[in-house]
Protein backbone atom coordinates (compact mmCIF):
# COMPACT_ATOMS: atom_id res chain seq x y z
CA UNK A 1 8.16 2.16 32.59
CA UNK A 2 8.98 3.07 28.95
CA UNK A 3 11.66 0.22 29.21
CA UNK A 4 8.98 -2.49 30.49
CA UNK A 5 6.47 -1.08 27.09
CA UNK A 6 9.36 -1.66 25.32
CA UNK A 7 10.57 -5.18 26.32
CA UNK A 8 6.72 -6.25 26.25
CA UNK A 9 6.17 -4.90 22.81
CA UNK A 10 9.60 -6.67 21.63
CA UNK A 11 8.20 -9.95 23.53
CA UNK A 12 4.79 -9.91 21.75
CA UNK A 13 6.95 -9.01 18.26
CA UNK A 14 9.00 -12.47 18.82
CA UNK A 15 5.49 -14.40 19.45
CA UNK A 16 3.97 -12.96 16.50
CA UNK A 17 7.29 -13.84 14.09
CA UNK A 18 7.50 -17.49 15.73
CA UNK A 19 3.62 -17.94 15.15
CA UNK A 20 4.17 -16.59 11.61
CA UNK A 21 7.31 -19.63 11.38
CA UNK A 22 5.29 -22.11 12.33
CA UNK A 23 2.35 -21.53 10.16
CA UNK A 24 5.04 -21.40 7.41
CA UNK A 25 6.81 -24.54 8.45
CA UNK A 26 3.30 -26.28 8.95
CA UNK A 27 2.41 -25.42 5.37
CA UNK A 28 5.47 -26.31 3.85
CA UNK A 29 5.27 -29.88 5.58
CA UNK A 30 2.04 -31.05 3.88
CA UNK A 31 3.91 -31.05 0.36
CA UNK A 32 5.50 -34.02 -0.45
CA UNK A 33 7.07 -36.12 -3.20
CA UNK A 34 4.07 -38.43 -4.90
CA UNK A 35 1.22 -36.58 -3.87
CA UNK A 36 -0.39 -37.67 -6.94
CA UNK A 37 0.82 -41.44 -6.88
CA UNK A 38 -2.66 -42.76 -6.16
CA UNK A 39 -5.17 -39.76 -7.15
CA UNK A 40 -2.94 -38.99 -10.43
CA UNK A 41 -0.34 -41.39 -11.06
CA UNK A 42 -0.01 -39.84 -15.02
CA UNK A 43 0.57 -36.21 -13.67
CA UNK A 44 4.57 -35.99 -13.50
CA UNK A 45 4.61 -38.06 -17.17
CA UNK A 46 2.52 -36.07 -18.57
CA UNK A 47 4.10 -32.58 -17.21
CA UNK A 48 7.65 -34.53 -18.71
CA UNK A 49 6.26 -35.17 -22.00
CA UNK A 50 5.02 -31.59 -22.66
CA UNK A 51 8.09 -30.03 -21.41
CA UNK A 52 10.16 -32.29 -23.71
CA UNK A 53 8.05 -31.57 -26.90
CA UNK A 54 8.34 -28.26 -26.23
CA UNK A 55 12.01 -27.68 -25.15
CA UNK A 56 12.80 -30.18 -28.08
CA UNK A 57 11.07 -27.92 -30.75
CA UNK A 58 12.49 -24.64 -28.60
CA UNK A 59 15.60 -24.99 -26.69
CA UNK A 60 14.62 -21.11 -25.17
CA UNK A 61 11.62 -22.68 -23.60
CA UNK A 62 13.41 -24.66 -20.41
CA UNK A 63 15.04 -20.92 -19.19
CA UNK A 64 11.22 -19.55 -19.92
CA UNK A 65 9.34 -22.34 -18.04
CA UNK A 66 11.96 -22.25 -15.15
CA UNK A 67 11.29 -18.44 -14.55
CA UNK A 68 7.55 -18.56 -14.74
CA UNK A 69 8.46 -20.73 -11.98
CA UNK A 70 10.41 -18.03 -10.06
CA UNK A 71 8.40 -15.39 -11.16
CA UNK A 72 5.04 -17.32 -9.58
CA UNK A 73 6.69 -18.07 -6.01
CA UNK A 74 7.89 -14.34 -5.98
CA UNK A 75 4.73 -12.85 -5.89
CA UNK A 76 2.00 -14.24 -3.25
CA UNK A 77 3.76 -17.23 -3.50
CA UNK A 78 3.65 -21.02 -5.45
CA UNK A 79 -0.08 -20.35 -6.00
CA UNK A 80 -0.27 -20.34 -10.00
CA UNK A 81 -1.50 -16.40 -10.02
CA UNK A 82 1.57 -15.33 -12.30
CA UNK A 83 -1.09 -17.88 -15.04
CA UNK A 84 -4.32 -15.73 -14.35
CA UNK A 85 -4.98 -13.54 -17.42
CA UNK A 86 -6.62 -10.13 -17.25
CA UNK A 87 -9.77 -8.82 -17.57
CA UNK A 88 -11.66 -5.83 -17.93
CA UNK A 89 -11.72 -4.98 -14.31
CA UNK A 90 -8.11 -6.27 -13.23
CA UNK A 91 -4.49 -6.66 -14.88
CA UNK A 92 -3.22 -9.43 -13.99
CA UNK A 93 0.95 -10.23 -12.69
CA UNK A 94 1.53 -11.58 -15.94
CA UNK A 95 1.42 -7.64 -17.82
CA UNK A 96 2.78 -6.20 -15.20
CA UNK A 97 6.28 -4.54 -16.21
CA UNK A 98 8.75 -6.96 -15.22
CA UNK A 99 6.58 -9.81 -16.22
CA UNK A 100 5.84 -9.24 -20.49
CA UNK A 101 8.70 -10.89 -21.12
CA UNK A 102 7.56 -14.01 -19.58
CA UNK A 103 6.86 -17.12 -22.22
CA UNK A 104 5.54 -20.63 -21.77
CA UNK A 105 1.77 -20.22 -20.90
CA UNK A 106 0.93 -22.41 -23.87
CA UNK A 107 3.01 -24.63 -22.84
CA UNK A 108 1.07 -24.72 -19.29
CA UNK A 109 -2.26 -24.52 -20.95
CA UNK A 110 -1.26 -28.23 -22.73
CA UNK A 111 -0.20 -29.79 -20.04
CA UNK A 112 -2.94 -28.91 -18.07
CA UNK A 113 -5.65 -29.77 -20.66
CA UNK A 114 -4.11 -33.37 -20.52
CA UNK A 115 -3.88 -33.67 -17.07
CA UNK A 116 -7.52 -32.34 -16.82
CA UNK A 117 -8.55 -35.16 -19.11
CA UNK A 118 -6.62 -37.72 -16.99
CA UNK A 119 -7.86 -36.74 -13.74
CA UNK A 120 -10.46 -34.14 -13.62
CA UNK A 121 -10.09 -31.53 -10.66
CA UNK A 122 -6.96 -32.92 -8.92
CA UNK A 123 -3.90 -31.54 -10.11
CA UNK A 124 -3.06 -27.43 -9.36
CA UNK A 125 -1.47 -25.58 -11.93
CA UNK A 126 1.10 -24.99 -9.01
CA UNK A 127 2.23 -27.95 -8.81
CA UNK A 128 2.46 -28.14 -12.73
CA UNK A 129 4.51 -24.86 -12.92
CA UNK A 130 7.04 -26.79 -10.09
CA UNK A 131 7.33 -29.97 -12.25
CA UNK A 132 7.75 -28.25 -15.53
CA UNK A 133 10.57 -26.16 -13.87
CA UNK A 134 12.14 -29.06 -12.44
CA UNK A 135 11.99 -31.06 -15.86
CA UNK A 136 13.17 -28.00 -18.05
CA UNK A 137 16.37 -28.12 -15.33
CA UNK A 138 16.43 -31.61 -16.44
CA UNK A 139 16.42 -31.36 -19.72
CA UNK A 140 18.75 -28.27 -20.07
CA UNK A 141 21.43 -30.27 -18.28
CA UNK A 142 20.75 -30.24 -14.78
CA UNK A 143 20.45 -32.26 -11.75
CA UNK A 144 16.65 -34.20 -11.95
CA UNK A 145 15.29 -33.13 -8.33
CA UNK A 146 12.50 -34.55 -6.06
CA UNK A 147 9.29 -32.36 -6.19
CA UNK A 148 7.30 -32.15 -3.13
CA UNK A 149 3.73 -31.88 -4.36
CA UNK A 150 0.15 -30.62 -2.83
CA UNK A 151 0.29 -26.85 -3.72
CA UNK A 152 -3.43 -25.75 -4.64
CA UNK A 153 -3.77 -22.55 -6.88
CA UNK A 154 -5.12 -18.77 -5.72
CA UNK A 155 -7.07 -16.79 -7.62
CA UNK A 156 -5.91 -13.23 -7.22
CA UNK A 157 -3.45 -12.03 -9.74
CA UNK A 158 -3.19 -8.37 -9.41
CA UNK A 159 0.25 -6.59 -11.74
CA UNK A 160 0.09 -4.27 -8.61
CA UNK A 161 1.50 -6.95 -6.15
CA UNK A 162 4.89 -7.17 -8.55
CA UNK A 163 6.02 -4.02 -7.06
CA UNK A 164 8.95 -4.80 -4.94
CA UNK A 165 8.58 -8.54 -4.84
CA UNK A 166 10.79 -9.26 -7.95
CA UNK A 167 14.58 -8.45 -8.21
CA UNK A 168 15.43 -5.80 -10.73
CA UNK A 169 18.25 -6.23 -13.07
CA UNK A 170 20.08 -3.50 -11.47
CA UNK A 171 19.69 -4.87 -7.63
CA UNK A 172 23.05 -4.77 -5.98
CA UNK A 173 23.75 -7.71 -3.23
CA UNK A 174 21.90 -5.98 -0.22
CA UNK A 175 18.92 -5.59 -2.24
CA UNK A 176 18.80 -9.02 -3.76
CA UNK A 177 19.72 -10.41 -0.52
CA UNK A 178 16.65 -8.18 1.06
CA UNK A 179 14.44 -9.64 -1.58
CA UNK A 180 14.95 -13.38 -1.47
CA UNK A 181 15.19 -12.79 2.45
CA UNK A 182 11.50 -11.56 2.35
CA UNK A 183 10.46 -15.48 0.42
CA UNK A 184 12.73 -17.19 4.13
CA UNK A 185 15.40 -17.54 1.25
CA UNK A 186 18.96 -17.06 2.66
CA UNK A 187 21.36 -15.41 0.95
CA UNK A 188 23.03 -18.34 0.17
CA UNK A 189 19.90 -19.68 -1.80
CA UNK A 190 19.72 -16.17 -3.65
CA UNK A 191 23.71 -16.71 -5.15
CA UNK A 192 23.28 -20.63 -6.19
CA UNK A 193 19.01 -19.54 -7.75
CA UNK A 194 20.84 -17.00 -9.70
CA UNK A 195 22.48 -19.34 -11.45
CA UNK A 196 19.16 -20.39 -13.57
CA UNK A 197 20.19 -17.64 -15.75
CA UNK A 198 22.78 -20.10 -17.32
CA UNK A 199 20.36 -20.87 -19.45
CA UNK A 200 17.61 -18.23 -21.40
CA UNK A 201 17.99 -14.65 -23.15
CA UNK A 202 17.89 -11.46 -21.76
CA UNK A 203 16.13 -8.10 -23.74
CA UNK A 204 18.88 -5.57 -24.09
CA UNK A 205 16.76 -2.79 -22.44
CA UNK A 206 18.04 -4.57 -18.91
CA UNK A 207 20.84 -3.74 -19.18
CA UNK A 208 22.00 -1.31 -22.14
CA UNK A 209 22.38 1.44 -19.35
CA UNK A 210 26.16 -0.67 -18.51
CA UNK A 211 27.11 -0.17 -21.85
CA UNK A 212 26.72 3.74 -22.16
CA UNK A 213 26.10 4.98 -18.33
CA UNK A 214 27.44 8.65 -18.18
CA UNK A 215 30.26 9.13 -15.51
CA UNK A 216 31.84 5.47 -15.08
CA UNK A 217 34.76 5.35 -17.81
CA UNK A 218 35.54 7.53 -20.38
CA UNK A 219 33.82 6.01 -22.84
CA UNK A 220 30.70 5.52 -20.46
CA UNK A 221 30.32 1.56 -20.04
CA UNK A 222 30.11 0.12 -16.60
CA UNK A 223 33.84 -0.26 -15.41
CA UNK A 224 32.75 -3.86 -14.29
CA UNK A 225 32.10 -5.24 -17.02
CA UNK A 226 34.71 -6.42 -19.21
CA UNK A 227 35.30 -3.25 -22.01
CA UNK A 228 35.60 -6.39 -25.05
CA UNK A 229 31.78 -7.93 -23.92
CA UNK A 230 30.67 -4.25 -23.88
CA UNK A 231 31.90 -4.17 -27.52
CA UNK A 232 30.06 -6.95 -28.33
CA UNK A 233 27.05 -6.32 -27.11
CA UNK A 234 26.91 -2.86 -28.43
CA UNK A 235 26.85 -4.51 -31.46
CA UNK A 236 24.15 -6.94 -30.81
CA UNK A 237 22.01 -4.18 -29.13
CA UNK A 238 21.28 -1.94 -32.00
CA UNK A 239 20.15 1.93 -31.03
CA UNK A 240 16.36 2.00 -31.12
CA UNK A 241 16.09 -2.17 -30.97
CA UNK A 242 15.73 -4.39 -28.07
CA UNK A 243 16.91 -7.63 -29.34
CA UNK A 244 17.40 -11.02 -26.65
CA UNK A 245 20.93 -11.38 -26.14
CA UNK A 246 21.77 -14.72 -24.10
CA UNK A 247 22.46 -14.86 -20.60
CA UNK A 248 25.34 -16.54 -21.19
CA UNK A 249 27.17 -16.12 -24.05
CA UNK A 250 29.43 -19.25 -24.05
CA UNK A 251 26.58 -22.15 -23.53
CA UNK A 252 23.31 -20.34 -23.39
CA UNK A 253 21.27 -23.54 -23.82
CA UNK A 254 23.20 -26.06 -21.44
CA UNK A 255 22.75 -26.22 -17.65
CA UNK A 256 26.02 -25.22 -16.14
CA UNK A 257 28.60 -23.43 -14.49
CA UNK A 258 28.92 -21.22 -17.08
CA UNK A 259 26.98 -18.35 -15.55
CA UNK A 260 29.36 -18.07 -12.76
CA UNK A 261 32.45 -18.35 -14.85
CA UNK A 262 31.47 -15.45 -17.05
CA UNK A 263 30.67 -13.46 -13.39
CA UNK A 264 34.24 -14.22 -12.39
CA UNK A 265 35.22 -12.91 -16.10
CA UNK A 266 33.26 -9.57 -15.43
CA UNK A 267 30.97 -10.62 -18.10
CA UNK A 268 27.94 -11.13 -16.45
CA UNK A 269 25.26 -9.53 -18.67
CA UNK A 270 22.57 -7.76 -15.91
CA UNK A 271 24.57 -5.63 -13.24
CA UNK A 272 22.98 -7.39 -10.86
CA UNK A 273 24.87 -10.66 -11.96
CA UNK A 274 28.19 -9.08 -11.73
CA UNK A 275 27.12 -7.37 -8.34
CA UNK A 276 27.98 -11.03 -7.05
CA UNK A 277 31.80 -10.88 -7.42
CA UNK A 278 31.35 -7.26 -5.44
CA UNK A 279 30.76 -8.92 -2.06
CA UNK A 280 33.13 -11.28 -0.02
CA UNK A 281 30.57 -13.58 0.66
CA UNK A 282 29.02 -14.18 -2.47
CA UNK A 283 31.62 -14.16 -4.18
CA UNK A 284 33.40 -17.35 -2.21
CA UNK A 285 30.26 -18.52 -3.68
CA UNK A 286 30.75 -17.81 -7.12
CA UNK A 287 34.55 -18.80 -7.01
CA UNK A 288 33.12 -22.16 -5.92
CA UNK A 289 30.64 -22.83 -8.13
CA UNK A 290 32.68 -21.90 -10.84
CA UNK A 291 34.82 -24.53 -10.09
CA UNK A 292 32.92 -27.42 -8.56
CA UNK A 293 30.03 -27.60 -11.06
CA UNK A 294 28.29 -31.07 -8.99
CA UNK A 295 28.47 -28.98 -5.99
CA UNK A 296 26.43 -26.03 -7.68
CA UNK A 297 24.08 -28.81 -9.44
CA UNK A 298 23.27 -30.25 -6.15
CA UNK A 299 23.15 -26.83 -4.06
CA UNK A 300 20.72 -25.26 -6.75
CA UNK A 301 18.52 -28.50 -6.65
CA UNK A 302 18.23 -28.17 -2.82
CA UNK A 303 17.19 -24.78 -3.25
CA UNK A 304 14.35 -24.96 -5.72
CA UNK A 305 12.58 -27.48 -3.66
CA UNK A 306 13.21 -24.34 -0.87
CA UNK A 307 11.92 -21.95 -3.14
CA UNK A 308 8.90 -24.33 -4.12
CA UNK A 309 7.84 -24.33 -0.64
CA UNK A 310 7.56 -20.17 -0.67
CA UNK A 311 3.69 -18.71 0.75
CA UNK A 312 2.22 -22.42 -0.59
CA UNK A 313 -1.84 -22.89 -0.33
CA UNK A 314 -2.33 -26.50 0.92
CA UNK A 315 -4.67 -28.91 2.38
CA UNK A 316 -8.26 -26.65 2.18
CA UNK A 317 -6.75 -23.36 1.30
CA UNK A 318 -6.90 -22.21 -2.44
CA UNK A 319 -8.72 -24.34 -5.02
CA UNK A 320 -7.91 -26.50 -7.74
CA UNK A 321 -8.01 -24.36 -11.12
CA UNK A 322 -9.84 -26.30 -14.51
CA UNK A 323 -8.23 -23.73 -16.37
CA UNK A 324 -4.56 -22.18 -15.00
CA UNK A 325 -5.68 -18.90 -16.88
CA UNK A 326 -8.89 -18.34 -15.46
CA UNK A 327 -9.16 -17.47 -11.49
């Protein structure tokens, strides 16, 4: 009898996660490239321009616009909520913890104005944060991807719904691989996304505890990370400072393999960077990226479109936002 409860309940269980599939899969479908060729036909120009003004006057901007990007899809999804600013009765994602560091909302709020003016009421600030991504990839060096369109914003942004959604800079492969699981990301997708921090700055306070963590070597640093980078970013993280310190240290700006090579040279900055080269798997991955940058170009493409597609609002679901900051 207990048997038969428990092969109905597992039954029901595999309805219930193929119902949830389809839904998902059924979402994901009504995006497509050119959604706005007839009701917005200025929309991806204009997004292009911005990004290019801005990237052009600060090269830090494309790795900042990419992770608002990440950041938004993370949390409740590709909905625009990371955008939503606070008020009295509700912090918003953007001050929770892990998300103060983010930059590029004026950026957003630009482009959006424009667009606005263009074509009142059509475009989601979604879909904005996608394109801008995709162009600061662009511009930074990398591949110039499709962007399935027809996202439509939310309007709940609560700093509350970070917890556990976004991977900490100490996550070791099982946990990051948990994480990007959660989104339908495999783990695959996780190794090739984490090479957007090829490009963009990092605040020493992520990851000062590998450079003096009690216990590891005799001098304290994380034995896997190379004892000469240690040296040299003990000098560029000051005691009582918290300076940005690039991602990675060889072409911090450019759009390249670089991330991966410095993971295969233990000098990945966050640990959980270097906790790549720690599992077989991943690190075939890394090995191969390393080494075949147009396969990592194309792979990473392929898998912000996938990421793009995470919890989306289409068709009558969510709403079109006049103002990205304002629910």
């Amino acid at each position: 009898m207990a048997a038969q409860r428990r092969g109905g309940a597992m039954a029901y269980l595999r309805v219930v996660v193929s119902a949830v599939l389809l839904m998902a899969t059924g979402l994901r479908a009504q995006l497509r490239v050119g959604f706005y060729d007839n009701s917005c036909p200025a929309a991806e120009i204009i997004v292009q321009q911005e990004v290019s003004r801005a990237v052009a006057a600060n090269p830090g901007l494309a790795a900042g616009l990419l992770r608002l990007h990440f950041h938004d899809c993370f949390v409740r999804g590709c909905d625009a909520s990371v955008l939503i600013d606070s008020t009295k009765g509700n912090t918003a994602e953007k001050d929770a913890g892990p998300n103060t560091s983010l930059r590029g909302f004026e950026v957003i709020d630009r482009i959006k104005a424009r667009v606005e003016q263009a074509c009142f009421g059509v475009v989601s600030c979604a879909d904005i944060l996608a394109f801008a991504a995709r162009d600061s990839v662009a511009l930074a060096g990398g591949n110039a991807y499709q962007v399935p369109a027809g996202r439509r914003d939310g309007g709940v942004s609560r700093a509350s719904d970070t917890n556990g959604n976004l991977p900490s800079p100490t996550a070791n492969v099982a946990q990051l691989t948990q994480i990007f699981g959660s989104k339908g990301l495999t783990q695959k997708e996780m190794v090739v996304l984490s090479g957007a921090h090829t490009i963009g700055s990092s605040h020493c306070s992520s990851f000062s505890s590998r450079l003096s963590r009690a216990g590891t070597t005799a001098g304290g640093q994380d034995p896997t990370m190379d004892p000469a980078y240690v040296a040299q970013l003990a000098r560029q993280c000051p005691q009582g400072g918290d300076p940005l310190v690039p991602m990675d240290a060889v072409s911090p700006n450019a759009f390249d393999e670089g991330f991966y090579k410095g993971v295969m040279a233990n000098r990945g900055l966050l640990s959980s960077d270097q906790a790549l080269l720690s599992d077989k798997n991943t690190a075939v991955q890394v090995v191969t990226y390393a080494n075949d940058p147009a396969t990592f170009q194309a792979d990473f493409a392929a898998a912000m479109v996938s990421m793009g597609t995470v919890g989306v609002l289409t068709g009558s679901s969510g709403k079109i936002r006049a103002n990205c900051r304002v629910a």
